[in-house]
PDB file of N, CA and C in Angstrom:
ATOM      1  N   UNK A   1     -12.319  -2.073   7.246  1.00  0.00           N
ATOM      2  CA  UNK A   1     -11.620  -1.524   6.099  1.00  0.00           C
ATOM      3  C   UNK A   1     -10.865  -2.616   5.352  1.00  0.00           C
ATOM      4  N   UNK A   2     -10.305  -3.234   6.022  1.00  0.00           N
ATOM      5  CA  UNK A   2      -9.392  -4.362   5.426  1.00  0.00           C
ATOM      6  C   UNK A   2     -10.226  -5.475   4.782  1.00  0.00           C
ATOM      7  N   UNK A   3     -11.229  -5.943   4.904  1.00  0.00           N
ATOM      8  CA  UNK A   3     -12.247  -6.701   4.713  1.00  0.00           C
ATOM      9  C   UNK A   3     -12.608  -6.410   3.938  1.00  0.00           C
ATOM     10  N   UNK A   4     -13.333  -5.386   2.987  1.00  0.00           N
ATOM     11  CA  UNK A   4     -13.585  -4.112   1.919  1.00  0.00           C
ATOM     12  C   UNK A   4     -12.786  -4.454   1.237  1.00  0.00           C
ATOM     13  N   UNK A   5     -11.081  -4.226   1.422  1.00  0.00           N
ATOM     14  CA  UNK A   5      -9.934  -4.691   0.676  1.00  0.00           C
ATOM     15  C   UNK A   5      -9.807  -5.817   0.105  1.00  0.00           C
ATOM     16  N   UNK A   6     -10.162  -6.775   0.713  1.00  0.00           N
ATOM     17  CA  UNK A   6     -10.188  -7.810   0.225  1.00  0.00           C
ATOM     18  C   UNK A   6      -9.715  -8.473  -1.532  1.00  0.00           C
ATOM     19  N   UNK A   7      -8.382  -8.830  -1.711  1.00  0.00           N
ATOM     20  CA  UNK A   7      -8.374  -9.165  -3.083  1.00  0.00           C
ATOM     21  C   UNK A   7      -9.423  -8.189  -4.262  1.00  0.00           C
ATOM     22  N   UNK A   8      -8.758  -7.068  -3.705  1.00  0.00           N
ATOM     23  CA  UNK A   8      -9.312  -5.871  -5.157  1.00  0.00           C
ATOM     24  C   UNK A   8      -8.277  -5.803  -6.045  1.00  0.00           C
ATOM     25  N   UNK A   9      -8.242  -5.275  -7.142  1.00  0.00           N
ATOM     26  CA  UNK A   9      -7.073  -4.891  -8.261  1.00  0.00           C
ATOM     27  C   UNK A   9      -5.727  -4.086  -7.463  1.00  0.00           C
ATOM     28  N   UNK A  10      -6.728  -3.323  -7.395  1.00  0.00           N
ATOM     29  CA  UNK A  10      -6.261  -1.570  -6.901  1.00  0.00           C
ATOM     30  C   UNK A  10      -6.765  -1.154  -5.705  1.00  0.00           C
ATOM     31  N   UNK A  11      -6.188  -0.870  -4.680  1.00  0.00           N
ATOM     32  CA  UNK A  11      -6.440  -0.223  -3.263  1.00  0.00           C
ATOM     33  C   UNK A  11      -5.574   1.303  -3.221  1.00  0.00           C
ATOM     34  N   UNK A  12      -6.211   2.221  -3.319  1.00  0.00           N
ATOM     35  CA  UNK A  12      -5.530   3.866  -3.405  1.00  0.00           C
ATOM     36  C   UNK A  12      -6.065   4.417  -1.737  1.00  0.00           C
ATOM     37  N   UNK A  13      -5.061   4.117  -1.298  1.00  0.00           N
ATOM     38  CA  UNK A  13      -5.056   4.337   0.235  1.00  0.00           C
ATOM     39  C   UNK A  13      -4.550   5.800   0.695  1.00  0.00           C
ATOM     40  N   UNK A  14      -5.103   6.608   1.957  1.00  0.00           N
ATOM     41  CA  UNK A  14      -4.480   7.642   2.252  1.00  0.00           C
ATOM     42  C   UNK A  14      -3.498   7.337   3.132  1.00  0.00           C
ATOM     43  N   UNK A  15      -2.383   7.480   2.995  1.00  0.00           N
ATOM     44  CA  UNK A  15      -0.788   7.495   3.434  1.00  0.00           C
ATOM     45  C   UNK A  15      -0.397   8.060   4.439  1.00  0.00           C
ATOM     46  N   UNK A  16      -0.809   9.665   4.660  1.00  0.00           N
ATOM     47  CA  UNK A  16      -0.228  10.358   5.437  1.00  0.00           C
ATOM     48  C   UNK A  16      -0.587  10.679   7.112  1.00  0.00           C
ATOM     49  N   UNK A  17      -0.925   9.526   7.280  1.00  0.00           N
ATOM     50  CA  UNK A  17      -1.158   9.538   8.837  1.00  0.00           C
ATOM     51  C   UNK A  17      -1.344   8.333   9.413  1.00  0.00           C
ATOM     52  N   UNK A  18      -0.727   7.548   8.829  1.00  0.00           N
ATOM     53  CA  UNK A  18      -0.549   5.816   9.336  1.00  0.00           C
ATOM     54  C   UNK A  18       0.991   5.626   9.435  1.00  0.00           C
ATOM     55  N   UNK A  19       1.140   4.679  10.006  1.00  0.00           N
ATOM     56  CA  UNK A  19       2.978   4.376   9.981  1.00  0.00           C
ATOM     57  C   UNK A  19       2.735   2.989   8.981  1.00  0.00           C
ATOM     58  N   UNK A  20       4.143   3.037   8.646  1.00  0.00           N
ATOM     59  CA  UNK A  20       4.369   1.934   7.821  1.00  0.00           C
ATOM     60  C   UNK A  20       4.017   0.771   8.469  1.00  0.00           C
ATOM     61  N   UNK A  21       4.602   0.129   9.045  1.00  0.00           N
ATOM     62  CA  UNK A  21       3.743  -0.859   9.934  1.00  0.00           C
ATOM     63  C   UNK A  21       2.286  -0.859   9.667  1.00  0.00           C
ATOM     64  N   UNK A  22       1.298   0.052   9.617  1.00  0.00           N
ATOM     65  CA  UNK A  22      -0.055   0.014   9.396  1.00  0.00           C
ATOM     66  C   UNK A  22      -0.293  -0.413   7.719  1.00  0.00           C
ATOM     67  N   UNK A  23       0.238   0.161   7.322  1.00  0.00           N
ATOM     68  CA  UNK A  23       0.482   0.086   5.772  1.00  0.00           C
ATOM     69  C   UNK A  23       0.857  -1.789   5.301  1.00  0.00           C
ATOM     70  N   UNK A  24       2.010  -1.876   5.874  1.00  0.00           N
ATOM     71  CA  UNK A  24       1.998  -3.484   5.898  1.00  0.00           C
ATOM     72  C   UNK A  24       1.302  -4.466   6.246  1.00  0.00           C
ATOM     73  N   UNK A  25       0.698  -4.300   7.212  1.00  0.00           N
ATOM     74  CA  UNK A  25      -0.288  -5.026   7.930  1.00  0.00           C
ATOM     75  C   UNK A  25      -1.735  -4.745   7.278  1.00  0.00           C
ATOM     76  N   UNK A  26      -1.988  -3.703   6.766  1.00  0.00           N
ATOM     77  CA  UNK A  26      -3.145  -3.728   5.387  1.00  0.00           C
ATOM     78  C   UNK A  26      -3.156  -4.408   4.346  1.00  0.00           C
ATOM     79  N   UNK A  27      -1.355  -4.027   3.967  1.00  0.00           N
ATOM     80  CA  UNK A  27      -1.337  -5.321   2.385  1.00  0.00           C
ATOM     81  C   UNK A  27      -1.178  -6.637   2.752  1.00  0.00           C
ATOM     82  N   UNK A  28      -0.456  -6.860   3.669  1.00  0.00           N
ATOM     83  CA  UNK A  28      -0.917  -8.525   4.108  1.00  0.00           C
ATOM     84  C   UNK A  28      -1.924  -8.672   4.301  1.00  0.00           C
ATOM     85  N   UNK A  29      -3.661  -8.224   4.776  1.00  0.00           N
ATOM     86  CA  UNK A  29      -4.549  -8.985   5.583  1.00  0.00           C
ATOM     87  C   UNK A  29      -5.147  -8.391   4.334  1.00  0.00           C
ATOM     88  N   UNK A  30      -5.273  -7.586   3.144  1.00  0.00           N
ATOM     89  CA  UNK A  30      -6.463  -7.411   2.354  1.00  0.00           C
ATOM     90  C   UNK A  30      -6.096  -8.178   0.763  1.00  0.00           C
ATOM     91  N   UNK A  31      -4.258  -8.714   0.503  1.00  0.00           N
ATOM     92  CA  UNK A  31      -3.898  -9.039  -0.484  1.00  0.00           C
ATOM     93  C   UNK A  31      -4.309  -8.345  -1.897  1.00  0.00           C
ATOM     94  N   UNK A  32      -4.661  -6.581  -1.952  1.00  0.00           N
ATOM     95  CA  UNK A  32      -4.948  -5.992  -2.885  1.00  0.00           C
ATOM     96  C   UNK A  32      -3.859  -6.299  -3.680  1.00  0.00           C
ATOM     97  N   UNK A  33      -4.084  -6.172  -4.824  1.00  0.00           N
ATOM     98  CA  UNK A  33      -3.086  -6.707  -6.240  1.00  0.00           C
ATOM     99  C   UNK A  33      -2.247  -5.439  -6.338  1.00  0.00           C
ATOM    100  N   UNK A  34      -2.551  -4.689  -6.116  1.00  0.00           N
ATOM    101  CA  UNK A  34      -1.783  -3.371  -5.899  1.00  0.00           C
ATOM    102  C   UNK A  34      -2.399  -2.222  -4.738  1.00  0.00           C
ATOM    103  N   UNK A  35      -1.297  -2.064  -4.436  1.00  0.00           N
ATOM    104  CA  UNK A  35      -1.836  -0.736  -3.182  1.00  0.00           C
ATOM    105  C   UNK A  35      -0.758   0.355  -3.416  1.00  0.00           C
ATOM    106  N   UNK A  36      -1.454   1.988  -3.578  1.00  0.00           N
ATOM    107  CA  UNK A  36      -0.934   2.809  -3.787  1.00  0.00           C
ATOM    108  C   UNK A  36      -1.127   3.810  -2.462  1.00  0.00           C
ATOM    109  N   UNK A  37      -0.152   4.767  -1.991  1.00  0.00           N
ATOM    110  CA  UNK A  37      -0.336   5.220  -0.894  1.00  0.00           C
ATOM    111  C   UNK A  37      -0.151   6.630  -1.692  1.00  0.00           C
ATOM    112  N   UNK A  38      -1.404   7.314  -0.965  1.00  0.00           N
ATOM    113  CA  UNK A  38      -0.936   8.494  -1.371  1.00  0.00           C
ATOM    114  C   UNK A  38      -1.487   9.702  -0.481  1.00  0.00           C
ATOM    115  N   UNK A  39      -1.592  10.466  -0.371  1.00  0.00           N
ATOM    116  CA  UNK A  39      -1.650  12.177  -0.257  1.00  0.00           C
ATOM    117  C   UNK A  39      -0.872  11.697   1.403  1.00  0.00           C
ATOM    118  N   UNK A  40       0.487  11.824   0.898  1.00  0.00           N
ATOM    119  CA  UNK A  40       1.906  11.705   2.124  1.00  0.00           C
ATOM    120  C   UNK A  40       2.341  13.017   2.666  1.00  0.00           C
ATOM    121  N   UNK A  41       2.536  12.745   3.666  1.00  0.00           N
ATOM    122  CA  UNK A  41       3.299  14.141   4.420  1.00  0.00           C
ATOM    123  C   UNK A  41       4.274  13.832   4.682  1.00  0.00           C
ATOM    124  N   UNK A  42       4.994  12.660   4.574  1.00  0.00           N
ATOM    125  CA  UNK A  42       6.171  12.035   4.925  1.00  0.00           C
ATOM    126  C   UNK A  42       7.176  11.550   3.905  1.00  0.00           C
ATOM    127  N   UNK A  43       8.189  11.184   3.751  1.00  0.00           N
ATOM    128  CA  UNK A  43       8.882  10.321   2.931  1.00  0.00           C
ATOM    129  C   UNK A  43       8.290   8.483   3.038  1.00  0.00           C
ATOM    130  N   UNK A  44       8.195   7.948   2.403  1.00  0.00           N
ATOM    131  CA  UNK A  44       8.188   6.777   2.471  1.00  0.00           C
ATOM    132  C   UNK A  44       9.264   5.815   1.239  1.00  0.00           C
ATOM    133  N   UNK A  45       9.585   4.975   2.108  1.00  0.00           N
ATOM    134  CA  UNK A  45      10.913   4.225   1.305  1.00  0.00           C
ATOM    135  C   UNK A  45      10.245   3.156   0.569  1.00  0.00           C
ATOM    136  N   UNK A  46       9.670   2.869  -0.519  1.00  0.00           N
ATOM    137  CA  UNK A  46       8.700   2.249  -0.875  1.00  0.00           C
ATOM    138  C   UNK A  46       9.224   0.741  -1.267  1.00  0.00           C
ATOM    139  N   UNK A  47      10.565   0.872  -1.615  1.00  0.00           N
ATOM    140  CA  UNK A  47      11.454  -0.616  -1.958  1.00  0.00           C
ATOM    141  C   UNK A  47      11.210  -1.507  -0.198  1.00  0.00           C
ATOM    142  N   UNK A  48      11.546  -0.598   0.736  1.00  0.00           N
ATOM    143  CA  UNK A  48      11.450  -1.397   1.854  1.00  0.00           C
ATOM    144  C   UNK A  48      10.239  -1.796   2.343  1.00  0.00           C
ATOM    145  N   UNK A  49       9.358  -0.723   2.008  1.00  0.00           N
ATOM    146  CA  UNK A  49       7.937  -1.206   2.823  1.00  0.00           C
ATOM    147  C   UNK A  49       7.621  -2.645   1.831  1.00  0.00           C
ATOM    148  N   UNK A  50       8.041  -2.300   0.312  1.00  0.00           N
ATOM    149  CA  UNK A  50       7.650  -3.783  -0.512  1.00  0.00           C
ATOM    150  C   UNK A  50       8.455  -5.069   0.062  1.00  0.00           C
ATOM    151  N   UNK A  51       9.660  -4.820   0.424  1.00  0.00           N
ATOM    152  CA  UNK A  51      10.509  -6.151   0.948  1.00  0.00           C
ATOM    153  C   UNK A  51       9.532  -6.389   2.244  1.00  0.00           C
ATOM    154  N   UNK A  52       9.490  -5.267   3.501  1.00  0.00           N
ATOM    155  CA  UNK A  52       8.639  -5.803   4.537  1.00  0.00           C
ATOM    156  C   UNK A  52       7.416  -6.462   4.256  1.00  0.00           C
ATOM    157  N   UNK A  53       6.725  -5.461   3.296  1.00  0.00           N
ATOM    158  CA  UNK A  53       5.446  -6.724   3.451  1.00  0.00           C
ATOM    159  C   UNK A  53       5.242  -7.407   2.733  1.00  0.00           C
ATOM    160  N   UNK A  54       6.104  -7.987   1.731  1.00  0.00           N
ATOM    161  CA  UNK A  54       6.506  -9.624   1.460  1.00  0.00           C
ATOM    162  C   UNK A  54       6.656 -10.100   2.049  1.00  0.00           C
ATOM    163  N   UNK A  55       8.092  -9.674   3.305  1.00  0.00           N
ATOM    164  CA  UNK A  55       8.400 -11.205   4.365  1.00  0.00           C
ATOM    165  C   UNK A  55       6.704 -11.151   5.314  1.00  0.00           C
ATOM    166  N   UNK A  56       5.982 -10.090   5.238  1.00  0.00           N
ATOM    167  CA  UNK A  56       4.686 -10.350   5.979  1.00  0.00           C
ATOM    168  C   UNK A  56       3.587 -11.300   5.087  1.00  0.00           C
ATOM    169  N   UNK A  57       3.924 -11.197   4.194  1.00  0.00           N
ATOM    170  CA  UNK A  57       2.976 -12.128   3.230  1.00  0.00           C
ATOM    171  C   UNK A  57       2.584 -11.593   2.459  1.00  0.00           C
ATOM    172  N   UNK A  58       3.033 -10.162   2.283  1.00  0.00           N
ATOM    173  CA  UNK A  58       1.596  -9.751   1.063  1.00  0.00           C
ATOM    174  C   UNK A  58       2.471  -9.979  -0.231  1.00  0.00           C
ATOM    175  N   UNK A  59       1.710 -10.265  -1.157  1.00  0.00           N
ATOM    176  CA  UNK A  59       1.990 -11.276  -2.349  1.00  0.00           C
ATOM    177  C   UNK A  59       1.681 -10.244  -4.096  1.00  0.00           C
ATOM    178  N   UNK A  60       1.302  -8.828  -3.471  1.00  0.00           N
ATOM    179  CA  UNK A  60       1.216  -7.306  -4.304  1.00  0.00           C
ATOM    180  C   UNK A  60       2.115  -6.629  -4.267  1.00  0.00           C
ATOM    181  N   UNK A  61       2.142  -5.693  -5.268  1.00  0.00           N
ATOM    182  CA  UNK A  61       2.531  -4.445  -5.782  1.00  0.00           C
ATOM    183  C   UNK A  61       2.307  -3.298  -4.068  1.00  0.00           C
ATOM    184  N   UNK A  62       3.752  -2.731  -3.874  1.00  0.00           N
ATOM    185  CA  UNK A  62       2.732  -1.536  -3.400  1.00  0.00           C
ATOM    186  C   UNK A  62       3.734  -0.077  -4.145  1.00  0.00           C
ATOM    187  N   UNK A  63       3.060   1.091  -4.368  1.00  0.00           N
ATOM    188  CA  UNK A  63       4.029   1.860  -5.396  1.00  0.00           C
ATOM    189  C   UNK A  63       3.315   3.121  -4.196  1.00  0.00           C
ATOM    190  N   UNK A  64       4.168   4.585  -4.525  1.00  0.00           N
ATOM    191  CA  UNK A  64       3.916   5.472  -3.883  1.00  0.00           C
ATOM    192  C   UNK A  64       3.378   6.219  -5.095  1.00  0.00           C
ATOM    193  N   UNK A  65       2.080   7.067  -4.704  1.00  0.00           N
ATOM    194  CA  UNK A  65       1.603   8.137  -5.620  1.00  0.00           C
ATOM    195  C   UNK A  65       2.262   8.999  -5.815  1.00  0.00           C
ATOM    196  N   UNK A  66       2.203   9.569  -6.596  1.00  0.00           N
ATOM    197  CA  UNK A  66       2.836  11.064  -6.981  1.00  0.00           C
ATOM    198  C   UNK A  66       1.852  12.122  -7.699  1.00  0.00           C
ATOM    199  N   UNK A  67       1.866  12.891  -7.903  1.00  0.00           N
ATOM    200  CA  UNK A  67       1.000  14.153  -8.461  1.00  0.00           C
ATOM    201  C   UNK A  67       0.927  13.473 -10.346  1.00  0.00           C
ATOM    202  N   UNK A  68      -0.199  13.610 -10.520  1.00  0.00           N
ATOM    203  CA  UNK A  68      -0.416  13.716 -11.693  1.00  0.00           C
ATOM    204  C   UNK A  68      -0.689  11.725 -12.462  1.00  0.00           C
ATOM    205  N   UNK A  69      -0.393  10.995 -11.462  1.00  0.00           N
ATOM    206  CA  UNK A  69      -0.356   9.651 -11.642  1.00  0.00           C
ATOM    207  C   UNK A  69      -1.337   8.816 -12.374  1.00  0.00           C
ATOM    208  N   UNK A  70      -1.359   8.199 -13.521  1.00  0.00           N
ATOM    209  CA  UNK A  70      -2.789   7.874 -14.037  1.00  0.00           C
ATOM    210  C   UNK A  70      -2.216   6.121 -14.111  1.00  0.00           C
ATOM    211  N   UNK A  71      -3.565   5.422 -13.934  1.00  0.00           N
ATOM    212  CA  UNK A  71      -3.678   3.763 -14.155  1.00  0.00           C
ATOM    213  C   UNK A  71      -4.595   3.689 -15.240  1.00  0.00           C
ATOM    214  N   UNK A  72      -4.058   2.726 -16.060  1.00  0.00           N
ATOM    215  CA  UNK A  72      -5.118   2.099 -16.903  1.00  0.00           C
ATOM    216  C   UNK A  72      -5.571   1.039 -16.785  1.00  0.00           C
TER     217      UNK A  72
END
């Protein structure tokens, strides 16, 4: 999966059954330019998971989905 990832734009990941930790350790090893997590069952603190996986290396965006969310 992470390999796939690999330096894409956009990575729209499913959220709700990984721990953050998993989540970090995706945006460090695939360096997607952005990674969006979404269909959550949980809260996620999205300022922290971005500070964590900076000090892990990842060098992207990561933002939480929300209903109705469009990219151009």
């Amino acid at each position: 999966e992470i390999a796939f990832l690999r330096d894409v734009d956009r990575a729209i990941i499913d959220s709700g059954h990984i721990e953050d930790s998993e989540i970090m350790q995706l945006a460090a090893s695939s360096q997607a330019k952005t990674i969006v997590c979404s269909h959550l069952y949980r809260e996620i603190d999205a300022q922290q998971l971005q500070a964590q996986s900076t000090s892990a290396g990842y060098q992207g965006t990561i933002l939480v989905g929300k209903d109705l969310m469009t990219f151009v």
